[in-house]
PDB file of N, CA and C in Angstrom:
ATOM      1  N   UNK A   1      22.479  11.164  63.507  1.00  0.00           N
ATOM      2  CA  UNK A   1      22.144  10.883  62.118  1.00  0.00           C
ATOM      3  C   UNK A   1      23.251  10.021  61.541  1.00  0.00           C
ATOM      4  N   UNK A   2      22.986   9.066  61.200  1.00  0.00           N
ATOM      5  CA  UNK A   2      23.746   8.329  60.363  1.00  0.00           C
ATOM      6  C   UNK A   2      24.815   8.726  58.861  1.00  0.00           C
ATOM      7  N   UNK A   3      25.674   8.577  58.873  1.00  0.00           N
ATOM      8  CA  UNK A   3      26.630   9.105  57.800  1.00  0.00           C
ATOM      9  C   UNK A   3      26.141   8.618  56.404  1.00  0.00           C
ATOM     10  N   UNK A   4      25.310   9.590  55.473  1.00  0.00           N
ATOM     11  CA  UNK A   4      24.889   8.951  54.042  1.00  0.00           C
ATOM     12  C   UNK A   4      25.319  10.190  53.241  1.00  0.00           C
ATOM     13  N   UNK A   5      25.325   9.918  51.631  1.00  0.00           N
ATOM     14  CA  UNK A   5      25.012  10.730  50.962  1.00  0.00           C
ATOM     15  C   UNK A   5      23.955  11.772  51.145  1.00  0.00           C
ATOM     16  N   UNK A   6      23.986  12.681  51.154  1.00  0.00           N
ATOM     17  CA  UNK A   6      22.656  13.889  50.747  1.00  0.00           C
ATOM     18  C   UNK A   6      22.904  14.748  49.372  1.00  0.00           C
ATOM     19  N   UNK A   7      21.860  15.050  49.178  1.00  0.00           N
ATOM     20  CA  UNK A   7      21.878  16.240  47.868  1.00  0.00           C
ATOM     21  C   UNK A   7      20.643  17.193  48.154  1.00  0.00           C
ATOM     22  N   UNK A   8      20.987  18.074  47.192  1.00  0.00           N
ATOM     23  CA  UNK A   8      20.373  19.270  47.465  1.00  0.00           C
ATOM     24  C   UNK A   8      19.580  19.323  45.917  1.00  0.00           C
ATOM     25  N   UNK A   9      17.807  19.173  45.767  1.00  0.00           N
ATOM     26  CA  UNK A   9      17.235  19.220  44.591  1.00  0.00           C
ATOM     27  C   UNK A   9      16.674  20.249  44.507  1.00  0.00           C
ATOM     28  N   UNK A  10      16.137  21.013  43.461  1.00  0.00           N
ATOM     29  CA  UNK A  10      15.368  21.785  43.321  1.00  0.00           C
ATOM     30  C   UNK A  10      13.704  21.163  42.818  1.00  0.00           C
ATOM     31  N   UNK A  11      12.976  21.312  43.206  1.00  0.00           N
ATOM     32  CA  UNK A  11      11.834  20.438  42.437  1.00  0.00           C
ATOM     33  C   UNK A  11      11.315  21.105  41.427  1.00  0.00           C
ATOM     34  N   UNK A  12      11.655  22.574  41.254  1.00  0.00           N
ATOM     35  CA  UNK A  12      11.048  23.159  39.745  1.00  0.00           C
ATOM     36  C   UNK A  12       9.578  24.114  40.196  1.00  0.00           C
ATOM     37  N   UNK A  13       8.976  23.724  41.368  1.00  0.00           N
ATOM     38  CA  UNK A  13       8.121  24.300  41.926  1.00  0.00           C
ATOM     39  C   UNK A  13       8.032  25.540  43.133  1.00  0.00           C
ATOM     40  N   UNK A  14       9.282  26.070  43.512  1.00  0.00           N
ATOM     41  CA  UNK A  14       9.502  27.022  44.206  1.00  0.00           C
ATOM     42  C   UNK A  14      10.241  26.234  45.341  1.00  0.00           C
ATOM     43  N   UNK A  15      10.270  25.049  45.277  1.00  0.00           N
ATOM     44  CA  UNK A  15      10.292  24.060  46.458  1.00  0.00           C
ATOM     45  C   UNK A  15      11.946  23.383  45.971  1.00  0.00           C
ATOM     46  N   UNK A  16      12.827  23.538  47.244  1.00  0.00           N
ATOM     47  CA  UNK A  16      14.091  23.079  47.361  1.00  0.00           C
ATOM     48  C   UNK A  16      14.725  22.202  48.566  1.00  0.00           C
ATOM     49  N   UNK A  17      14.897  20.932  47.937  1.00  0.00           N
ATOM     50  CA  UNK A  17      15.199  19.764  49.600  1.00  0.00           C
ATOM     51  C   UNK A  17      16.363  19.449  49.513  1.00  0.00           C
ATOM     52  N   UNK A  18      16.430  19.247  50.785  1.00  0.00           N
ATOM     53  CA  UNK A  18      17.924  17.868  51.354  1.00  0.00           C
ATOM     54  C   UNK A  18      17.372  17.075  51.351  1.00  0.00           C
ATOM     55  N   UNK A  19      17.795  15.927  50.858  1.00  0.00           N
ATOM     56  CA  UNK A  19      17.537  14.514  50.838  1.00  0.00           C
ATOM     57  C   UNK A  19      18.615  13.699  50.348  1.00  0.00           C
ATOM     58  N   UNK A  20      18.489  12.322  50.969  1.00  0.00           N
ATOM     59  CA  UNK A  20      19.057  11.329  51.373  1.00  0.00           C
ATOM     60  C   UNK A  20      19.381  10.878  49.654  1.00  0.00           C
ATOM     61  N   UNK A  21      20.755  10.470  49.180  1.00  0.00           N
ATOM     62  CA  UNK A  21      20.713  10.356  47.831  1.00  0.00           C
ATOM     63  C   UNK A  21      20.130   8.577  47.433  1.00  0.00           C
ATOM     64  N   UNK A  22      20.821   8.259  48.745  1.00  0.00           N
ATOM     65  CA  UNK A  22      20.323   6.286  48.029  1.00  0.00           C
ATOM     66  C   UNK A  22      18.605   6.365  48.413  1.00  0.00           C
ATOM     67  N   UNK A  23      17.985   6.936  48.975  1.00  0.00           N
ATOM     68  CA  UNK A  23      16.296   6.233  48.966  1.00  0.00           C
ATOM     69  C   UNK A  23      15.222   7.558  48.618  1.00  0.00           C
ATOM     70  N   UNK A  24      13.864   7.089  48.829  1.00  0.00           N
ATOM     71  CA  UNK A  24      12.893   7.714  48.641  1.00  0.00           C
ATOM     72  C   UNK A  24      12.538   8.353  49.787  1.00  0.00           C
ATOM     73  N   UNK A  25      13.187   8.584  51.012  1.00  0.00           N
ATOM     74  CA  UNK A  25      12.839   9.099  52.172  1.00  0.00           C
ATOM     75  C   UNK A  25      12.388  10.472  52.312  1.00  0.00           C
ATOM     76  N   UNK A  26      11.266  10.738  53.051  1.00  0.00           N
ATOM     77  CA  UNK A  26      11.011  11.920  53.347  1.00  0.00           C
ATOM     78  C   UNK A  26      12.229  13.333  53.885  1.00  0.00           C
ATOM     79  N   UNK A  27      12.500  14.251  52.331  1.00  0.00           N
ATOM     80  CA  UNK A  27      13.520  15.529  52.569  1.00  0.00           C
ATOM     81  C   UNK A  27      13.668  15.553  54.182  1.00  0.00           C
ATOM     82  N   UNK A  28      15.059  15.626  54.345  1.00  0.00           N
ATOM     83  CA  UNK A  28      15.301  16.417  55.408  1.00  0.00           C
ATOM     84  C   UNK A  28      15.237  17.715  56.302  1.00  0.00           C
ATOM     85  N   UNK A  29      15.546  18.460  54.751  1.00  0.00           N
ATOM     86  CA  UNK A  29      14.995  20.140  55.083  1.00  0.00           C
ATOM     87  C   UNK A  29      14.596  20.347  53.684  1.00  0.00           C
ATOM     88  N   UNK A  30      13.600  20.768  53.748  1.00  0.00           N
ATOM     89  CA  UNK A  30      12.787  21.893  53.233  1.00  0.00           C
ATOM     90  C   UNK A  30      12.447  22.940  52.972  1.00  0.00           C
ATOM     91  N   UNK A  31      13.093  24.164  51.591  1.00  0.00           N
ATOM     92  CA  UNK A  31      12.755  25.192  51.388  1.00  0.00           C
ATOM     93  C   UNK A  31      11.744  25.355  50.491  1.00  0.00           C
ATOM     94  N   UNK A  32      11.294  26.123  50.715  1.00  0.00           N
ATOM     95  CA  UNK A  32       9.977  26.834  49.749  1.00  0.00           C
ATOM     96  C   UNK A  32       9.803  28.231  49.577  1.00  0.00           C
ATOM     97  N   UNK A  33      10.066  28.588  48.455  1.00  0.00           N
ATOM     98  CA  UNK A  33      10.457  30.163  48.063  1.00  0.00           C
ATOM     99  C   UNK A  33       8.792  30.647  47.075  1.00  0.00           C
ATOM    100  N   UNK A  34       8.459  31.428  47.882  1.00  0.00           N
ATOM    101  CA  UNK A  34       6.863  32.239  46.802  1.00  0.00           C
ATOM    102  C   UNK A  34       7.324  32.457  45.545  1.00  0.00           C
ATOM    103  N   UNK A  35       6.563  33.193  44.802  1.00  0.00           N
ATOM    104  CA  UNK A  35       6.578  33.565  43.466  1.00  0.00           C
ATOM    105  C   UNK A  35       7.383  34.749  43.617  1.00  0.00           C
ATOM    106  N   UNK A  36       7.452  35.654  44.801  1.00  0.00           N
ATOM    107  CA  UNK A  36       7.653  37.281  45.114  1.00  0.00           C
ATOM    108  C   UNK A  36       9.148  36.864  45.239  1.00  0.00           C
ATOM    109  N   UNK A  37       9.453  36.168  45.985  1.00  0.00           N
ATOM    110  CA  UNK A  37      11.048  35.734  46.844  1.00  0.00           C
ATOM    111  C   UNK A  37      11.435  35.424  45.063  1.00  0.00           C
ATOM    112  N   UNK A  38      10.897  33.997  44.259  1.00  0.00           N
ATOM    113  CA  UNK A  38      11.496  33.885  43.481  1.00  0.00           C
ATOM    114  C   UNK A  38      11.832  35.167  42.329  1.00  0.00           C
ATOM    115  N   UNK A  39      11.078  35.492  42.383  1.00  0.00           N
ATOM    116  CA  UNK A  39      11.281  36.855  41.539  1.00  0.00           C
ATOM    117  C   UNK A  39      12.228  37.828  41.728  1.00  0.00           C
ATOM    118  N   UNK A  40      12.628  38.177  43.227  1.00  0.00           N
ATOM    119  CA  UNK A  40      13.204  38.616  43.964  1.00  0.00           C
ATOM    120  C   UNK A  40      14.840  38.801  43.557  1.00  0.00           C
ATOM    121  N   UNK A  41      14.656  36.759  43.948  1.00  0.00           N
ATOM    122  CA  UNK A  41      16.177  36.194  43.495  1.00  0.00           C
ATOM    123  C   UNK A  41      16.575  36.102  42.422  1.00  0.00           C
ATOM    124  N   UNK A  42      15.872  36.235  41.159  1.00  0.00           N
ATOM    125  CA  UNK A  42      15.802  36.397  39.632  1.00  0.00           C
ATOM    126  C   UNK A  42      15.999  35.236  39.695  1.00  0.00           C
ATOM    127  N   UNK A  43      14.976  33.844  39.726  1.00  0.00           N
ATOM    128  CA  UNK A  43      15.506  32.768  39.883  1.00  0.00           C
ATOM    129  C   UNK A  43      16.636  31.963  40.231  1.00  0.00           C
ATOM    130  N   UNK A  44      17.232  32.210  41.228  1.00  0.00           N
ATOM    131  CA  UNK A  44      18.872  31.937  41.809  1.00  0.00           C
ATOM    132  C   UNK A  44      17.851  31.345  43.182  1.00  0.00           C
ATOM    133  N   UNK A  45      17.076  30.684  43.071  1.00  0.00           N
ATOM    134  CA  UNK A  45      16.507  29.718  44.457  1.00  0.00           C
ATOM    135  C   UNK A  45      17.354  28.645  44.651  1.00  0.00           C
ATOM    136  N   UNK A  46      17.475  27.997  43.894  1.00  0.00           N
ATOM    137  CA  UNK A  46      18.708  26.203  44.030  1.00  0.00           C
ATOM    138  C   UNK A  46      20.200  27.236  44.780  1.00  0.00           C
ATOM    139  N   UNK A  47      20.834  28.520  44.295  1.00  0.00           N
ATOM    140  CA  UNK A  47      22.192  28.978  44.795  1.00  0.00           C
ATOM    141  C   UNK A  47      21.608  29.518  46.528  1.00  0.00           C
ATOM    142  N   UNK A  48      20.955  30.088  46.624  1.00  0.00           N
ATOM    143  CA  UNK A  48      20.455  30.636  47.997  1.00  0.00           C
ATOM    144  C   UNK A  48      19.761  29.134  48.883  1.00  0.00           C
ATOM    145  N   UNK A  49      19.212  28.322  48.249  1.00  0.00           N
ATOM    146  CA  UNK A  49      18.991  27.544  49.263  1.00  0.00           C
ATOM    147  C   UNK A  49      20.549  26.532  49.719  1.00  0.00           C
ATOM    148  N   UNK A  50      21.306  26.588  48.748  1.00  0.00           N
ATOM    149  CA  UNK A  50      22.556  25.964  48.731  1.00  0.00           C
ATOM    150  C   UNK A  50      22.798  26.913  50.093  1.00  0.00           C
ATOM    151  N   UNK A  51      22.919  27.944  50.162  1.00  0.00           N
ATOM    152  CA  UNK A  51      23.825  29.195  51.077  1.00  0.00           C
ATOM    153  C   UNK A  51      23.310  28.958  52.270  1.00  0.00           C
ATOM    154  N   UNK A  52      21.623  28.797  52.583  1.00  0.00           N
ATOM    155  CA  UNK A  52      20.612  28.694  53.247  1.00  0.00           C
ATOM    156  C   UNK A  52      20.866  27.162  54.519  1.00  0.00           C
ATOM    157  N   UNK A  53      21.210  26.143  53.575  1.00  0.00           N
ATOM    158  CA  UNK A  53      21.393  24.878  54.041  1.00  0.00           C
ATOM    159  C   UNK A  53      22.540  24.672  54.836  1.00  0.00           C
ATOM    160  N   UNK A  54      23.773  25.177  53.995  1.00  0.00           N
ATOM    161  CA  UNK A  54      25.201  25.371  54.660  1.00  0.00           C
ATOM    162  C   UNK A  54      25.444  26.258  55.849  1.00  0.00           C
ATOM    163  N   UNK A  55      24.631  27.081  55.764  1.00  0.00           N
ATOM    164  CA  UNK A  55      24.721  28.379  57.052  1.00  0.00           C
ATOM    165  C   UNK A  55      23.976  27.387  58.456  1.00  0.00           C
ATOM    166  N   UNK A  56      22.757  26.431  58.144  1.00  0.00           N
ATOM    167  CA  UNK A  56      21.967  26.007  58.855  1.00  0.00           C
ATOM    168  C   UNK A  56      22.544  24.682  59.518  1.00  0.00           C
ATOM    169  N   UNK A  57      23.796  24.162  58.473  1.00  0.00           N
ATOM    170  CA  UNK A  57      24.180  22.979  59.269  1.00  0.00           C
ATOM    171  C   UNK A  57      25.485  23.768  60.001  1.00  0.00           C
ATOM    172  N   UNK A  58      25.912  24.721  59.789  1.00  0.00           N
ATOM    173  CA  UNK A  58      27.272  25.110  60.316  1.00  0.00           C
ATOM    174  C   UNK A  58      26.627  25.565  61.750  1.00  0.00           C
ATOM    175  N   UNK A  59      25.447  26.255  61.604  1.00  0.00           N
ATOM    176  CA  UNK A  59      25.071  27.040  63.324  1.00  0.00           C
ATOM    177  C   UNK A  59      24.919  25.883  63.912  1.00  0.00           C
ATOM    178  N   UNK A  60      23.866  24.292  63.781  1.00  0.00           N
ATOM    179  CA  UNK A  60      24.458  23.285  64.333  1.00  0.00           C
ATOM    180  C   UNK A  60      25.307  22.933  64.600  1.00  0.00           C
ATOM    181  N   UNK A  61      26.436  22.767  64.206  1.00  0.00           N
ATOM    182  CA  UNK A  61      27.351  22.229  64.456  1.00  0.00           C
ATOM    183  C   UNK A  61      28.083  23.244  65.522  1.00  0.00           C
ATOM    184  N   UNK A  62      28.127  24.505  65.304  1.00  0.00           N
ATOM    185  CA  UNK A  62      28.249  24.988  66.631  1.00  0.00           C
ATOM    186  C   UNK A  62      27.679  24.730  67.769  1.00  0.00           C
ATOM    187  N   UNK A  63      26.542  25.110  67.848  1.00  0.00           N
ATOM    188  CA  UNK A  63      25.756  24.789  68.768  1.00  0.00           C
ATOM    189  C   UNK A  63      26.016  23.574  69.730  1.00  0.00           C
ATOM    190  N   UNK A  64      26.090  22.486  68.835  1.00  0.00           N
ATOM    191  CA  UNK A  64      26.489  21.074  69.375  1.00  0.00           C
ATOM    192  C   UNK A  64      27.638  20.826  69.867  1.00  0.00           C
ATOM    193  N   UNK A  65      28.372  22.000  69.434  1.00  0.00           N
ATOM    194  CA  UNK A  65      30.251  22.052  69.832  1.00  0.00           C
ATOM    195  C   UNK A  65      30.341  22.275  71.311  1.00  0.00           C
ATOM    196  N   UNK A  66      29.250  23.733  70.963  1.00  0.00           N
ATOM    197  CA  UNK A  66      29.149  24.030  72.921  1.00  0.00           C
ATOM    198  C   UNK A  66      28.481  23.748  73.979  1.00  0.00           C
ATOM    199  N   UNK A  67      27.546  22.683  73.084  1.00  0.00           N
ATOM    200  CA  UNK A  67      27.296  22.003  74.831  1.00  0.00           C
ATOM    201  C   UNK A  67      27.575  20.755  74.725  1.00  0.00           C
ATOM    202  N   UNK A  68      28.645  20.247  73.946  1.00  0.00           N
ATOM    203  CA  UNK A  68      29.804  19.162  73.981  1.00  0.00           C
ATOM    204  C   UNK A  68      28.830  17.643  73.658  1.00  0.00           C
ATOM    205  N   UNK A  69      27.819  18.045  72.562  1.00  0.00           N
ATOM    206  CA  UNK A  69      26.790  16.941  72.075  1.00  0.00           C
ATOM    207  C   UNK A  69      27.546  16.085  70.471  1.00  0.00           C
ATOM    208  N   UNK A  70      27.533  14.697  70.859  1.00  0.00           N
ATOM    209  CA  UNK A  70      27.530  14.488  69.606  1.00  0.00           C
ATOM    210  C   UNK A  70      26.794  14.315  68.776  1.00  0.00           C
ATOM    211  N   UNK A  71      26.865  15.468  67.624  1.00  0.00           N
ATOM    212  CA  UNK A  71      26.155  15.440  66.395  1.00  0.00           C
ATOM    213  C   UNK A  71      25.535  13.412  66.230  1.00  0.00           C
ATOM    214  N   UNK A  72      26.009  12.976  65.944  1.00  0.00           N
ATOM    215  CA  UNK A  72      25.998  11.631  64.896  1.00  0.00           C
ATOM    216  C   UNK A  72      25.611  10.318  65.983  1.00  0.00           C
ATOM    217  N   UNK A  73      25.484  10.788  67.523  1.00  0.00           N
ATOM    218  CA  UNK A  73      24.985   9.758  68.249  1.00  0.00           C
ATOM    219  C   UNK A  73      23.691  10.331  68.951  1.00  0.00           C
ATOM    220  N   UNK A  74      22.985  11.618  68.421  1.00  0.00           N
ATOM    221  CA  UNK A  74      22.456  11.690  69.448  1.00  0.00           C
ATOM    222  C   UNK A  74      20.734  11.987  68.984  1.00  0.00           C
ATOM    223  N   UNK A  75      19.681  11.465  69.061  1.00  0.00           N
ATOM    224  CA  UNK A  75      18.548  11.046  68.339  1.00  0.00           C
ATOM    225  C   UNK A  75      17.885  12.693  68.825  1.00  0.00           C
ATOM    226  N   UNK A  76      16.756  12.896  67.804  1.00  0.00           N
ATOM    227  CA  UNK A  76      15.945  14.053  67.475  1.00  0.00           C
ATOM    228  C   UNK A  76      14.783  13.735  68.821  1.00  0.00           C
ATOM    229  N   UNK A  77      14.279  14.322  69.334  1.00  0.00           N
ATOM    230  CA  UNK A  77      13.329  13.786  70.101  1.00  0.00           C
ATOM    231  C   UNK A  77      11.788  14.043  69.457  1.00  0.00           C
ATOM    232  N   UNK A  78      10.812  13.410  69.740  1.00  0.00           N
ATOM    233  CA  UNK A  78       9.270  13.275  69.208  1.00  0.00           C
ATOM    234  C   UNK A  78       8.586  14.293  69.134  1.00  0.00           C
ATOM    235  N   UNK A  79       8.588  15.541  69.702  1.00  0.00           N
ATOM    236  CA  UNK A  79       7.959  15.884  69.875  1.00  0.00           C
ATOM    237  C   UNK A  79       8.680  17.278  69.815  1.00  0.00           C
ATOM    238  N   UNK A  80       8.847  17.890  68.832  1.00  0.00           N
ATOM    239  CA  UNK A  80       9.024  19.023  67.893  1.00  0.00           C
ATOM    240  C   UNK A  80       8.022  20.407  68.281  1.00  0.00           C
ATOM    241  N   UNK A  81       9.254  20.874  69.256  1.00  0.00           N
ATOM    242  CA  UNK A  81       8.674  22.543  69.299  1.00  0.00           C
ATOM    243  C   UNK A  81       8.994  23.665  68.458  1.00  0.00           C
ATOM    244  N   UNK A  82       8.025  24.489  68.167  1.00  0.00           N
ATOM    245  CA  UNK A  82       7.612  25.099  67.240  1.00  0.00           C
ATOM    246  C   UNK A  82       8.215  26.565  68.128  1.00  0.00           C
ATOM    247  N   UNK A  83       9.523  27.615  67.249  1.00  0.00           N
ATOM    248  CA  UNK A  83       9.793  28.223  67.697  1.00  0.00           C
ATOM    249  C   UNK A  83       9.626  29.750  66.611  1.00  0.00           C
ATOM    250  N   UNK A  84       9.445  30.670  66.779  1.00  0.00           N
ATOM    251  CA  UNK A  84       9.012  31.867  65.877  1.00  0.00           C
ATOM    252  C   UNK A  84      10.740  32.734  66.756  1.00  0.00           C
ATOM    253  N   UNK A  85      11.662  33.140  65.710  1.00  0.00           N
ATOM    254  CA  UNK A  85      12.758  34.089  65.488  1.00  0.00           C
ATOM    255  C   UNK A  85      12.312  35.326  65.101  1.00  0.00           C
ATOM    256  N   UNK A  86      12.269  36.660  65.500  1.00  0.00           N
ATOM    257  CA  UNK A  86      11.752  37.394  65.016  1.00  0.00           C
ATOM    258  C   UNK A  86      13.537  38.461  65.247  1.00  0.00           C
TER     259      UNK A  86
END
């Protein structure tokens, strides 16, 4: 991934992205919190997806530490498997 600005928006709709700050590009990551979750969080969705995002790039960056990958040269591949964590 190329070195840019990102920010973290809330859209007002339960819905919270990373995205690229100079363009219109399709969010990077994507949260989306129900009505139940938001309620949950007493509206604190924008602070938890903040927590959410940071936890998610740090386990990358591990990850990538130990099998000695560079983050910033090394392309996403096409074809996106779909994994369920239980």
């Amino acid at each position: 991934m190329s070195t840019s600005l990102l920010e973290i928006v809330d859209l007002g709709d339960g819905e919270v992205v990373l995205q690229r700050a100079e363009d219109d590009s399709e969010p990077l990551v994507s949260i989306q919190f129900s009505e139940e979750a938001s309620a949950y969080l007493m509206d604190n969705n924008l602070e938890v997806a903040k927590i959410m995002i940071q936890a998610g790039i740090q386990a990358a960056a591990k990850m990538a530490e130990r099998s000695g990958v560079d983050m910033d040269t090394t392309e996403s591949s096409d074809k996106a498997e779909r994994r369920t964590l239980h």
